[in-house]
Protein backbone atom coordinates (compact mmCIF):
# COMPACT_ATOMS: atom_id res chain seq x y z
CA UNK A 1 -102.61 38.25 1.40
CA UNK A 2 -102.23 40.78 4.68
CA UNK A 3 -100.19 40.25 7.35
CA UNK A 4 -102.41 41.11 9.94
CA UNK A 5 -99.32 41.87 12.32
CA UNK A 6 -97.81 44.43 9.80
CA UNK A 7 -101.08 45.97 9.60
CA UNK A 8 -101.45 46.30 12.90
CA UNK A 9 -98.17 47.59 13.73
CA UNK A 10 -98.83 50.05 10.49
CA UNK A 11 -101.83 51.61 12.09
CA UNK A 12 -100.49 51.56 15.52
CA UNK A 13 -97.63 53.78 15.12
CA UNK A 14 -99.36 56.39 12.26
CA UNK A 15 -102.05 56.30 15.27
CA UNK A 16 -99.40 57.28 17.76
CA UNK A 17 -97.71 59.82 15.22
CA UNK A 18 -101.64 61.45 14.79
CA UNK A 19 -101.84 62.37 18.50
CA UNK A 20 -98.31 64.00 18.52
CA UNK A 21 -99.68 66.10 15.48
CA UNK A 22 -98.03 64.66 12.83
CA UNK A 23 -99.82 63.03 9.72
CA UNK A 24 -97.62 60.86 7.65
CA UNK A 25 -97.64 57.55 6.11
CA UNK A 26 -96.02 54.21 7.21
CA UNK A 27 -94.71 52.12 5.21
CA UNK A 28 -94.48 48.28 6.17
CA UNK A 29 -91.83 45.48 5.23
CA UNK A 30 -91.10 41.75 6.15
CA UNK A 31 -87.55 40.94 7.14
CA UNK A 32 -87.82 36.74 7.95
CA UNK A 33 -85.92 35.55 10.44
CA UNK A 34 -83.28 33.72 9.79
CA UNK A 35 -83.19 30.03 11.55
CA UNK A 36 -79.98 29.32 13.40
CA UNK A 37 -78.86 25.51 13.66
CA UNK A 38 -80.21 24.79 17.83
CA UNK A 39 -81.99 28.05 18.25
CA UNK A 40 -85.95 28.40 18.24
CA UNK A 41 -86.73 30.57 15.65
CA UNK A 42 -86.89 34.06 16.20
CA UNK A 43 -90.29 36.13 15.27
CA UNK A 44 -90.27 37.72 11.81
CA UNK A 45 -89.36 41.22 12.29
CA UNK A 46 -91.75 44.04 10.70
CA UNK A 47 -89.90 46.90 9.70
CA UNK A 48 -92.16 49.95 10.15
CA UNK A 49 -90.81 52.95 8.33
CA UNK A 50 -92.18 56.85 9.14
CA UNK A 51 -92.27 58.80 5.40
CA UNK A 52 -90.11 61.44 6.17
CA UNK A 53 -91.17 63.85 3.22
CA UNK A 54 -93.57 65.58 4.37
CA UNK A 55 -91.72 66.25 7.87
CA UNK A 56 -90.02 68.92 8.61
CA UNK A 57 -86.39 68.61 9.95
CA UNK A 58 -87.33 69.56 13.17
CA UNK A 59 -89.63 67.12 13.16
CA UNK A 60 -87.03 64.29 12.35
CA UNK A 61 -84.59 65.28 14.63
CA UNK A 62 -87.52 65.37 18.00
CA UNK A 63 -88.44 61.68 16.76
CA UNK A 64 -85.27 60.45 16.37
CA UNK A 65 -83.82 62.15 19.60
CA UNK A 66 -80.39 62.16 21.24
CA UNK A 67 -78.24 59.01 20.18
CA UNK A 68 -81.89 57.69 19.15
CA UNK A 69 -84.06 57.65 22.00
CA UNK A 70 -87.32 58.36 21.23
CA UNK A 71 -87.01 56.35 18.32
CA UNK A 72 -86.04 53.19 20.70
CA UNK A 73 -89.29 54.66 23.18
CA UNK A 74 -91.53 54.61 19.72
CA UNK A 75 -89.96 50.54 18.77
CA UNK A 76 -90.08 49.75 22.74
CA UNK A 77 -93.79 50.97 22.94
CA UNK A 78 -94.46 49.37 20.05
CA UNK A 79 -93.40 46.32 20.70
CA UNK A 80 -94.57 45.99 24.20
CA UNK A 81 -98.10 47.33 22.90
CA UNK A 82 -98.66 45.30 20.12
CA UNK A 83 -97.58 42.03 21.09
CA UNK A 84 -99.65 42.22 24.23
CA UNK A 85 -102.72 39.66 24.66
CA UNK A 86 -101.32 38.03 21.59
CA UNK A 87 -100.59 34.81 21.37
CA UNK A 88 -97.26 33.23 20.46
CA UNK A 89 -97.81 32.91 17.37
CA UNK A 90 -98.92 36.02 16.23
CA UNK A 91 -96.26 37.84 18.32
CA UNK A 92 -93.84 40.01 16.51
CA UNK A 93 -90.90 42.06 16.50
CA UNK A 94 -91.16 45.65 15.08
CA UNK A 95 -88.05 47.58 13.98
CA UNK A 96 -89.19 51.91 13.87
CA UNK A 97 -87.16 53.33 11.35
CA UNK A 98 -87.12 57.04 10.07
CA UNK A 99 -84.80 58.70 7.75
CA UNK A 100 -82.41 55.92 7.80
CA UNK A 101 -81.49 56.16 11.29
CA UNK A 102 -82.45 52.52 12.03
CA UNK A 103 -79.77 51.25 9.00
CA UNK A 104 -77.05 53.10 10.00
CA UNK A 105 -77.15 52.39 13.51
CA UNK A 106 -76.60 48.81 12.61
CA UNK A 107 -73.76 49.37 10.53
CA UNK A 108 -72.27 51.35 13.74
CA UNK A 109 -73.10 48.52 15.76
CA UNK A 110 -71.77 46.03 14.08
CA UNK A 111 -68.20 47.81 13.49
CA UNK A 112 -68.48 47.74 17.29
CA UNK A 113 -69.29 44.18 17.69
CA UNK A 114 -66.43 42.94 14.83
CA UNK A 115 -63.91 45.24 16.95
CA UNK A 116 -64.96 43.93 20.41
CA UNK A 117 -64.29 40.22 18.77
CA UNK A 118 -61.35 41.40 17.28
CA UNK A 119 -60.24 42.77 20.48
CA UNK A 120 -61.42 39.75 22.73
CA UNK A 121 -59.41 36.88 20.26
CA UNK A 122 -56.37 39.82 20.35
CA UNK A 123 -55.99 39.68 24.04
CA UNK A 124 -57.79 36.75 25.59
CA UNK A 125 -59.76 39.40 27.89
CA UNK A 126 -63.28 40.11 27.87
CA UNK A 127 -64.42 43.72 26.38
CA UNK A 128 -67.03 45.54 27.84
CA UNK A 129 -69.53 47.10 25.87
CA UNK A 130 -70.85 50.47 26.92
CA UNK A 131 -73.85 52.92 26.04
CA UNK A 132 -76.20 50.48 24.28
CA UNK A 133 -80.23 50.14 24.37
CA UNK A 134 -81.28 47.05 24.79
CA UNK A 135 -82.37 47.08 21.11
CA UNK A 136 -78.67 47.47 20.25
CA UNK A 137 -77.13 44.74 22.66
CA UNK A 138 -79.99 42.19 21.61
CA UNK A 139 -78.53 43.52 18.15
CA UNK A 140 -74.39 42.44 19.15
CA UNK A 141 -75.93 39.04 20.42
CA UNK A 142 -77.36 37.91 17.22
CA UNK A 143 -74.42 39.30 15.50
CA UNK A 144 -71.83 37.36 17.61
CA UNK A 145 -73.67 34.18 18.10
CA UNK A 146 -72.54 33.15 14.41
CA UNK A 147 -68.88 33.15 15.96
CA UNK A 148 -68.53 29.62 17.74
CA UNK A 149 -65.28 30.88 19.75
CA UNK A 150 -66.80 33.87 21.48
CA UNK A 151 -69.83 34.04 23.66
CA UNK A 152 -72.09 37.56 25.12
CA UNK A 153 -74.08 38.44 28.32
CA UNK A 154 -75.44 41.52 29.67
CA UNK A 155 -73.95 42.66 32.83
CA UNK A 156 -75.80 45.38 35.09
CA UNK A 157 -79.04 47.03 35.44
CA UNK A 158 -80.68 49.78 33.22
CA UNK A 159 -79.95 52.26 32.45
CA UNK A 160 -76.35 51.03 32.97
CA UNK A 161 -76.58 47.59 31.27
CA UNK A 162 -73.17 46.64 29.51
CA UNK A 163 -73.04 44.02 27.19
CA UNK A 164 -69.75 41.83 27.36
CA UNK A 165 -67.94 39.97 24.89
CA UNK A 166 -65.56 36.88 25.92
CA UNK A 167 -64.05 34.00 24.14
CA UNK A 168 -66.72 31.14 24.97
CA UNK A 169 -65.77 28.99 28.22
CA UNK A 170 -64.70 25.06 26.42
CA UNK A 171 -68.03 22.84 27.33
């Protein structure tokens, strides 16, 4: 069976990657979302992956950007894109990757989130997270929300959005 969402999002970005001049394939996988006890469930998220082979490492480095940016443009377009006119239920959440960028990233990420929590419990003072894409913060939430003593919001407007940790407020 196709996922009709994958192949979309497949055929979408090589598309995109066409009119920039570069021909390359993309490869497509499923990462289910997970369903937290009280949350609604989060869309599956469609990891679309740019073969990197046949690039050129100029090539890389332009679609990855500084610190990732046209990487987050290519997920942001792609999301906003693809999941418009859709409805709910065959909305989606697509995750660009290339060369491993995407993998690492979260690894950095989450060492920042586990040290912000570290930091918060440590002092009883909220820490304020700096220099993240939206992508990234939505990233800390989902990390930290596992972690019943701590709560996060974003504070500010783009392009300086911060995301804050705190311990959570007693209900």
């Amino acid at each position: 069976m196709t996922d009709s969402r994958m192949a979309r999002g497949q055929q979408w970005l090589k598309t995109l990657l066409q009119l920039t001049g570069i021909n390359t394939e993309i490869k497509g996988d499923l990462e289910v979302a997970a369903i937290a006890k009280g949350d609604s469930q989060e869309p599956d998220n469609y990891w679309l992956t740019i073969d990197h082979t046949n690039l050129t490492p100029e090539q890389v480095r332009v679609l990855i950007g500084p610190d990732g940016v046209v990487l987050d443009a290519i997920q942001y377009l792609a999301n906003s894109t693809l999941n418009l006119n859709q409805p709910h239920e065959e909305q989606a959440s697509y995750t660009v990757e290339l060369n491993g960028y995407r993998v690492k990233r979260q690894a950095e990420v989450r060492a920042i989130a586990e040290a912000a929590a570290e930091q918060v419990r440590a002092t009883a003072t909220e820490v304020e997270i700096k220099s993240l894409s939206s992508a990234e913060r939505r990233l800390v939430h989902t990390f930290l929300k596992e972690f019943s003593d701590l709560e996060t919001f974003s504070r500010g407007k783009e392009p300086h959005r911060n995301l804050v940790v705190r311990l959570a407020l007693p209900e």
